[in-house]
Protein backbone atom coordinates (compact mmCIF):
# COMPACT_ATOMS: atom_id res chain seq x y z
CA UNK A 1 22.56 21.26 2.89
CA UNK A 2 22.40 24.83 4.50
CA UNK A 3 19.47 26.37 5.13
CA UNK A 4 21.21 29.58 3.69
CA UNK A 5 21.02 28.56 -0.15
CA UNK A 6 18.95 30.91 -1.63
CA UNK A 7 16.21 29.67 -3.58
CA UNK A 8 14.73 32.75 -3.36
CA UNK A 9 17.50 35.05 -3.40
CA UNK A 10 18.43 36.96 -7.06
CA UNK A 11 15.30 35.86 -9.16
CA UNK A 12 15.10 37.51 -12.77
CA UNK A 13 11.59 36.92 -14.25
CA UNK A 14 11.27 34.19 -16.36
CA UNK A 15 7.55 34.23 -17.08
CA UNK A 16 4.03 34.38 -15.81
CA UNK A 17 1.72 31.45 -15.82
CA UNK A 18 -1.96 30.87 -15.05
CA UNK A 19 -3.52 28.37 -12.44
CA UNK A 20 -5.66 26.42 -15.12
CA UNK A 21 -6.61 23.94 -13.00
CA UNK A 22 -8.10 26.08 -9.32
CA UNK A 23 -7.74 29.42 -8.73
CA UNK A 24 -7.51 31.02 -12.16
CA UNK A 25 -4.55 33.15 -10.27
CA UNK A 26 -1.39 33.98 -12.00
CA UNK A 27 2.14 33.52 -10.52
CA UNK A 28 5.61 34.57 -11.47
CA UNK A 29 8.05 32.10 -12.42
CA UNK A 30 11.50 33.10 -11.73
CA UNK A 31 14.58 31.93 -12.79
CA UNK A 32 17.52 31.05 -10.37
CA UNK A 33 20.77 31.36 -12.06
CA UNK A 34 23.15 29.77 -9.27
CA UNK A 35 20.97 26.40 -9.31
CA UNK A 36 19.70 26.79 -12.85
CA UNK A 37 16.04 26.08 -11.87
CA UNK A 38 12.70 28.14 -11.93
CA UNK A 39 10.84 28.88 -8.82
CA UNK A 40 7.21 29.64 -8.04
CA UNK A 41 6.71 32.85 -6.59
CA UNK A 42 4.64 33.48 -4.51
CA UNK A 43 3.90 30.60 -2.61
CA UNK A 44 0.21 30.55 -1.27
CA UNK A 45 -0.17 30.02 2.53
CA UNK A 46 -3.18 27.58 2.14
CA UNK A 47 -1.33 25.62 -0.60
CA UNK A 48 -3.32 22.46 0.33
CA UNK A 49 -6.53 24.18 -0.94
CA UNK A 50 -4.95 24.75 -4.59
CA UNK A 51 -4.90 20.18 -4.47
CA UNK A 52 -8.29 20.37 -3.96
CA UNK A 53 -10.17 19.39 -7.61
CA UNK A 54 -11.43 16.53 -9.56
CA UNK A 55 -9.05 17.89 -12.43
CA UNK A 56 -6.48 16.94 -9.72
CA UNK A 57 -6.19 13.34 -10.98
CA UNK A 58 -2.94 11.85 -9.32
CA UNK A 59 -5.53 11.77 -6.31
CA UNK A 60 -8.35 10.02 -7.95
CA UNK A 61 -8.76 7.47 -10.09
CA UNK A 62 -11.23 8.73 -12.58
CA UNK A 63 -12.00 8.18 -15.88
CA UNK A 64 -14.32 10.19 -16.95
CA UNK A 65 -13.22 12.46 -19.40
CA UNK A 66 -10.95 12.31 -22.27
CA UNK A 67 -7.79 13.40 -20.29
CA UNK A 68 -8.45 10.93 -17.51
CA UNK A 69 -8.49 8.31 -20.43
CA UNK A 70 -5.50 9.20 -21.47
CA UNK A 71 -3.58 9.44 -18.47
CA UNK A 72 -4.74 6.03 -16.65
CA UNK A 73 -3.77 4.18 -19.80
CA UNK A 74 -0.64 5.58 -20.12
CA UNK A 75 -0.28 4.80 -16.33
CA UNK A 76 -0.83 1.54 -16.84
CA UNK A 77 1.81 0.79 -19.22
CA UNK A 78 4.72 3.29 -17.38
CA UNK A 79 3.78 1.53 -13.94
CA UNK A 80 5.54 -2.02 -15.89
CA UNK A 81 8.37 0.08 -17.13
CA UNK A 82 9.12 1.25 -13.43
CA UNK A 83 8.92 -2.04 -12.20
CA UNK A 84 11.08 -3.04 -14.70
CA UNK A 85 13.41 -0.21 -13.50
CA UNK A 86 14.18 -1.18 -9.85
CA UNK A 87 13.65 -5.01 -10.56
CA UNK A 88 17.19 -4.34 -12.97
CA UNK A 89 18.72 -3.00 -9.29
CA UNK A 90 20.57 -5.80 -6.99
CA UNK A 91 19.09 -5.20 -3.80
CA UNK A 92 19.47 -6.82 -0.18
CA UNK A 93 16.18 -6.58 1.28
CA UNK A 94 13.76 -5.37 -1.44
CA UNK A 95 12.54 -2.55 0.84
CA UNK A 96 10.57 -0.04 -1.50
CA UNK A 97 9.69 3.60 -0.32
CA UNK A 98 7.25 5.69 -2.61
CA UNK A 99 6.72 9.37 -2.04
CA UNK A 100 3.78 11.03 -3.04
CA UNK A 101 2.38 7.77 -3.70
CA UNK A 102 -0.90 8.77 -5.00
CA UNK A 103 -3.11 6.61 -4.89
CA UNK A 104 -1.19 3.44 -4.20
CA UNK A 105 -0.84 1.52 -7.87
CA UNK A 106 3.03 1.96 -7.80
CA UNK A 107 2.97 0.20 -4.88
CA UNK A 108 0.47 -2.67 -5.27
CA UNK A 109 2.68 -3.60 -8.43
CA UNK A 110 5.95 -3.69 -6.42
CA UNK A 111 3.77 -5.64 -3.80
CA UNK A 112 2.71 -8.42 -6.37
CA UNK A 113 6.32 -9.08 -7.28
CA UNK A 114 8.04 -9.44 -3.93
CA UNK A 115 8.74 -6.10 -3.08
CA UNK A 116 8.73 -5.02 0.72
CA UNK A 117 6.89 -1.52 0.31
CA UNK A 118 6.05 1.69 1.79
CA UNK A 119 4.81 4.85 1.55
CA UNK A 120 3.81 8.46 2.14
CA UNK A 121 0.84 10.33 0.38
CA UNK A 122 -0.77 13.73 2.26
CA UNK A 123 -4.12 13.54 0.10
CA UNK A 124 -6.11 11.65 2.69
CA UNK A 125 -8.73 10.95 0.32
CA UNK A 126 -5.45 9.55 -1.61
CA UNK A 127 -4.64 7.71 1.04
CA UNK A 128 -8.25 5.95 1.37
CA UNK A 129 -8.29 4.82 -2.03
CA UNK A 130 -4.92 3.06 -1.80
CA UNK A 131 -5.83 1.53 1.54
CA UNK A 132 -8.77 0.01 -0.62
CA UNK A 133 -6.08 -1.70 -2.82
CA UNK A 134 -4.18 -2.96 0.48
CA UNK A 135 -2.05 -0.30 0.38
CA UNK A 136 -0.85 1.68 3.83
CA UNK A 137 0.36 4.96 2.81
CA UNK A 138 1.80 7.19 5.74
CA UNK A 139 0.84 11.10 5.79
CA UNK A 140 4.64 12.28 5.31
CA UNK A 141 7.83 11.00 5.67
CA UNK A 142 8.30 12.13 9.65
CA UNK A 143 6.23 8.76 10.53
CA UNK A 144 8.81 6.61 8.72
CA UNK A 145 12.20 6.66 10.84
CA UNK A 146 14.64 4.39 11.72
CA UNK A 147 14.39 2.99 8.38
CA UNK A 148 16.61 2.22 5.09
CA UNK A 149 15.54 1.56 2.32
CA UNK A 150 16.79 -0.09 -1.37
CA UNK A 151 14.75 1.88 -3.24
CA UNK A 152 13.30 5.24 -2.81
CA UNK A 153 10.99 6.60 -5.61
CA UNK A 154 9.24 10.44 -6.34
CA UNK A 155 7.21 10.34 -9.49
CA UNK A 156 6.33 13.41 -10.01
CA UNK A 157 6.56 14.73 -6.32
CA UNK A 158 9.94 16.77 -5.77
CA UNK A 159 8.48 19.87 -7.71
CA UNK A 160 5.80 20.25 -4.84
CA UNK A 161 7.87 20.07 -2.18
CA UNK A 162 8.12 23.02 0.04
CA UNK A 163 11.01 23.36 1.96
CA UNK A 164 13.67 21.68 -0.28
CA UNK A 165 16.39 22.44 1.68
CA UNK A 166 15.44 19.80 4.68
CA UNK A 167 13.73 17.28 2.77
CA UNK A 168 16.32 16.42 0.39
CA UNK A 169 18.71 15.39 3.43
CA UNK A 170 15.98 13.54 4.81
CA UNK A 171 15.99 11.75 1.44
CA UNK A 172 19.18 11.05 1.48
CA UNK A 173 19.40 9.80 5.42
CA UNK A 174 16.46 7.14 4.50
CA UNK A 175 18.15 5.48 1.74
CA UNK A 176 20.73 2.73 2.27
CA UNK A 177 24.28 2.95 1.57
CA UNK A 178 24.54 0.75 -1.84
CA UNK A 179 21.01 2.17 -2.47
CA UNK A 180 19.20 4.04 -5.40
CA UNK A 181 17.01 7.35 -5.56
CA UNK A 182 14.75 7.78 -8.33
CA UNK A 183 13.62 11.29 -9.23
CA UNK A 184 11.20 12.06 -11.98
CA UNK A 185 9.99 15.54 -12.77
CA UNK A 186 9.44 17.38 -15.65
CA UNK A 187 12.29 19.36 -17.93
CA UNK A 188 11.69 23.18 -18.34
CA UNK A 189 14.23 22.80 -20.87
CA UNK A 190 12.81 20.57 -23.47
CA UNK A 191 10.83 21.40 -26.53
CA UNK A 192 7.81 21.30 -25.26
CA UNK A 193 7.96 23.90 -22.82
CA UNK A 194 9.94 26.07 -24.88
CA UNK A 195 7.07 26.05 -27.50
CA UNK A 196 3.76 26.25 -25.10
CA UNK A 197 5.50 29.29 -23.07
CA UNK A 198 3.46 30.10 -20.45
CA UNK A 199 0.64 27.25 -21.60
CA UNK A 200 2.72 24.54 -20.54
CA UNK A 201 0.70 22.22 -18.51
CA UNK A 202 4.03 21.10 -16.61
CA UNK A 203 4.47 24.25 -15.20
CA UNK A 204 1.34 23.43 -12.84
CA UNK A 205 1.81 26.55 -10.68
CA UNK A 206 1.19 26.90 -8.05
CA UNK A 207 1.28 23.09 -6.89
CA UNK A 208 4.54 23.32 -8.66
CA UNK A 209 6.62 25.06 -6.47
CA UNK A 210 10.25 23.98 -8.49
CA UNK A 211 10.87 23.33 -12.30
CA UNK A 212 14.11 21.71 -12.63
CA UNK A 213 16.76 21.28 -15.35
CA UNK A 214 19.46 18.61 -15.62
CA UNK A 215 22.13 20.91 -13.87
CA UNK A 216 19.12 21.97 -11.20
CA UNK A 217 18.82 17.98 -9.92
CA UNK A 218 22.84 17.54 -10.21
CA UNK A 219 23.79 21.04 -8.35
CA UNK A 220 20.82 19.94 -5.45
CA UNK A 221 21.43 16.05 -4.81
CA UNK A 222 25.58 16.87 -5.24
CA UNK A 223 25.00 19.14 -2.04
CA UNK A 224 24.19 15.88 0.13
CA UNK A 225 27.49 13.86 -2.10
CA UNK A 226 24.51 12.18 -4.23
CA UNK A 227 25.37 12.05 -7.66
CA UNK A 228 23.47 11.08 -11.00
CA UNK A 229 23.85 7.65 -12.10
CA UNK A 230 21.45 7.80 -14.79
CA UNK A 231 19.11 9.93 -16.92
CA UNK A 232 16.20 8.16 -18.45
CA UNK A 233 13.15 10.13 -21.18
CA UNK A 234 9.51 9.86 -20.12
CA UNK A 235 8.22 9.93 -23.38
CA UNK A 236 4.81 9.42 -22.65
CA UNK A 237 5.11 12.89 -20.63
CA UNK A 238 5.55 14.71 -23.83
CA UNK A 239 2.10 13.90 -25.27
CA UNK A 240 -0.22 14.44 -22.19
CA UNK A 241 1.42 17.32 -21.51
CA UNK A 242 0.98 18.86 -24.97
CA UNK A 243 -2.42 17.49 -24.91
CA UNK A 244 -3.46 19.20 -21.79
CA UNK A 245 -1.04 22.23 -22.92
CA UNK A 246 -3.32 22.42 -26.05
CA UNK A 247 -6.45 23.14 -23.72
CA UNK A 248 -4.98 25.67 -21.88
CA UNK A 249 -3.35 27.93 -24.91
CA UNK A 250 -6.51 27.56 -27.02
CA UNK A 251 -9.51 26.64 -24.71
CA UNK A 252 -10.42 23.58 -27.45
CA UNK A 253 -9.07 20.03 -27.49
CA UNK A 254 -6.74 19.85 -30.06
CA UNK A 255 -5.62 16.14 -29.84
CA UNK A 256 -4.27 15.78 -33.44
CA UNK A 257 -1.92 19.18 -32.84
CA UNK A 258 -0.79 17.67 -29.10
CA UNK A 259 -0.15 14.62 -30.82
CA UNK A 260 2.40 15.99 -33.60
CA UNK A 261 3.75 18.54 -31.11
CA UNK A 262 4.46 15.56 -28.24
CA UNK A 263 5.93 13.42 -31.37
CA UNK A 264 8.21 16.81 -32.39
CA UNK A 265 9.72 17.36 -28.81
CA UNK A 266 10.69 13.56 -28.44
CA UNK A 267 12.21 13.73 -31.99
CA UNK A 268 14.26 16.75 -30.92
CA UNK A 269 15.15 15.20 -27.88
CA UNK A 270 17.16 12.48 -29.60
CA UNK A 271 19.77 14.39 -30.09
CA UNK A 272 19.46 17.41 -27.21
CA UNK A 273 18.14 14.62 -24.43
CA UNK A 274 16.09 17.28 -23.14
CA UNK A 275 12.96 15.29 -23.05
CA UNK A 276 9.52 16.29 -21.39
CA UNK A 277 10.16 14.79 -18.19
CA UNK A 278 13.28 12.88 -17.18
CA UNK A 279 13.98 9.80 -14.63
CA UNK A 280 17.16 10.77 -12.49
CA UNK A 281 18.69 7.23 -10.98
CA UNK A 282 21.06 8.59 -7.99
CA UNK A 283 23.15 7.09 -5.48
CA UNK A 284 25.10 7.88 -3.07
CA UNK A 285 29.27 9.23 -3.72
């Protein structure tokens, strides 16, 4: 992939959205017409720093309030359905790689059924909490080389990625031949989003550097000859998102209004399968 595509280049606004979760800053988010994606602008130089909150729960594993709740148990349940996912793969060697691995539960499931597994996680205090579960997690993905793998897995990661244009080669140079990429992130397009605007909690900026349609993931992974196998919903997505969406639009949990407003995209999504936040299973053309 050249280093030429321009993310950046021929942005029309799209919309402005608030930093609920940090700074309180707001950021532009611009729409790219040639890749059909929306793009943070502008990026902060000490992006790190914008990671750094208890609210910030991928890196914790809290359960304190309401939200945090919500989201382990609803962790706990999608963590079996992604096992179920690249268990229903034939694979030679079982070798696992998860990006962004948080704090490691992905990974201790895959390890307690026979998976070989890896992983990279730049949170260090991330990091230390999956080492306490007997997980390893690398910084980034320039101390794994030399390496295929079966299976490589990004919940929830490829939207923070900063320089798109090398890592998704890298991506594709790590996995095996016969192997299969699995890309979750969440769907400007579905209902949703359209209906919180500039509340929706999936727009995340400005830790959420991308937001990605189903033509954004096809046009990027089909400039490496990666194609989409398969397109799975995260329905669970729907309702924490509204939930949290809720907070930000009104100031006041609204759980009742996040719950018919989750249950309204995912109904609408039957038929336009633009869902919350989608699985992509690729492979290799």
């Amino acid at each position: 992939m050249s280093k030429k595509i321009g993310f950046y280049k021929n942005l029309e606004p799209y919309l402005k959205c608030k930093d609920y979760t940090v700074s309180g800053e707001e950021y532009q988010v611009m729409f790219n017409n040639e890749f059909d994606m929306l793009v943070t602008v502008p990026v902060p130089k000490n992006l790190a720093d914008y990671y750094k909150s208890s609210a910030y729960i991928s890196h914790t594993d809290s359960k304190k309030s309401l939200f945090d709740k919500v989201y382990q148990t609803v962790k706990n349940i999608t963590l079996k359905r992604k096992l179920k996912l690249i268990n229903s793969f034939n694979t030679d060697s079982k070798n696992i790689l998860d990006v962004g691995a948080g704090t490691g539960d992905f990974l201790k499931v895959c390890k307690n059924n026979s998976w070989n597994v890896f992983g990279t996680e730049p949170d260090a205090g991330a990091r230390n909490i999956a080492a306490r579960k007997g997980i390893i997690l690398q910084e980034d993905l320039s101390k794994i080389a030399n390496q295929k793998f079966d299976v490589i897995t990004l919940w929830h990661v490829l939207e923070h990625v900063e320089n798109l244009q090398e890592y998704i080669p890298t991506l594709n140079n790590l996995l095996s031949d016969t192997g299969k990429l699995i890309i979750a992130v969440p769907n400007y397009k579905s209902d949703d989003a359209i209906y919180y605007g500039k509340f929706w909690a999936a727009f995340d900026v400005p830790r959420h550097l991308w937001h990605f349609s189903q033509t954004s993931i096809s046009k990027l992974f089909a400039e490496v000859n990666m194609n989409v196998e398969k397109t799975l919903p995260m329905k669970f997505d729907a309702y924490y998102v509204s939930l949290l969406s809720e907070k930000y639009k009104s100031g006041k949990m609204k759980p009742l209004a996040a719950f018919f407003r989750g249950f309204q995209s995912n109904m609408n999504a039957k038929s336009t399968k633009e869902y919350s936040s989608l699985i992509y299973v690729l492979q290799k053309t």
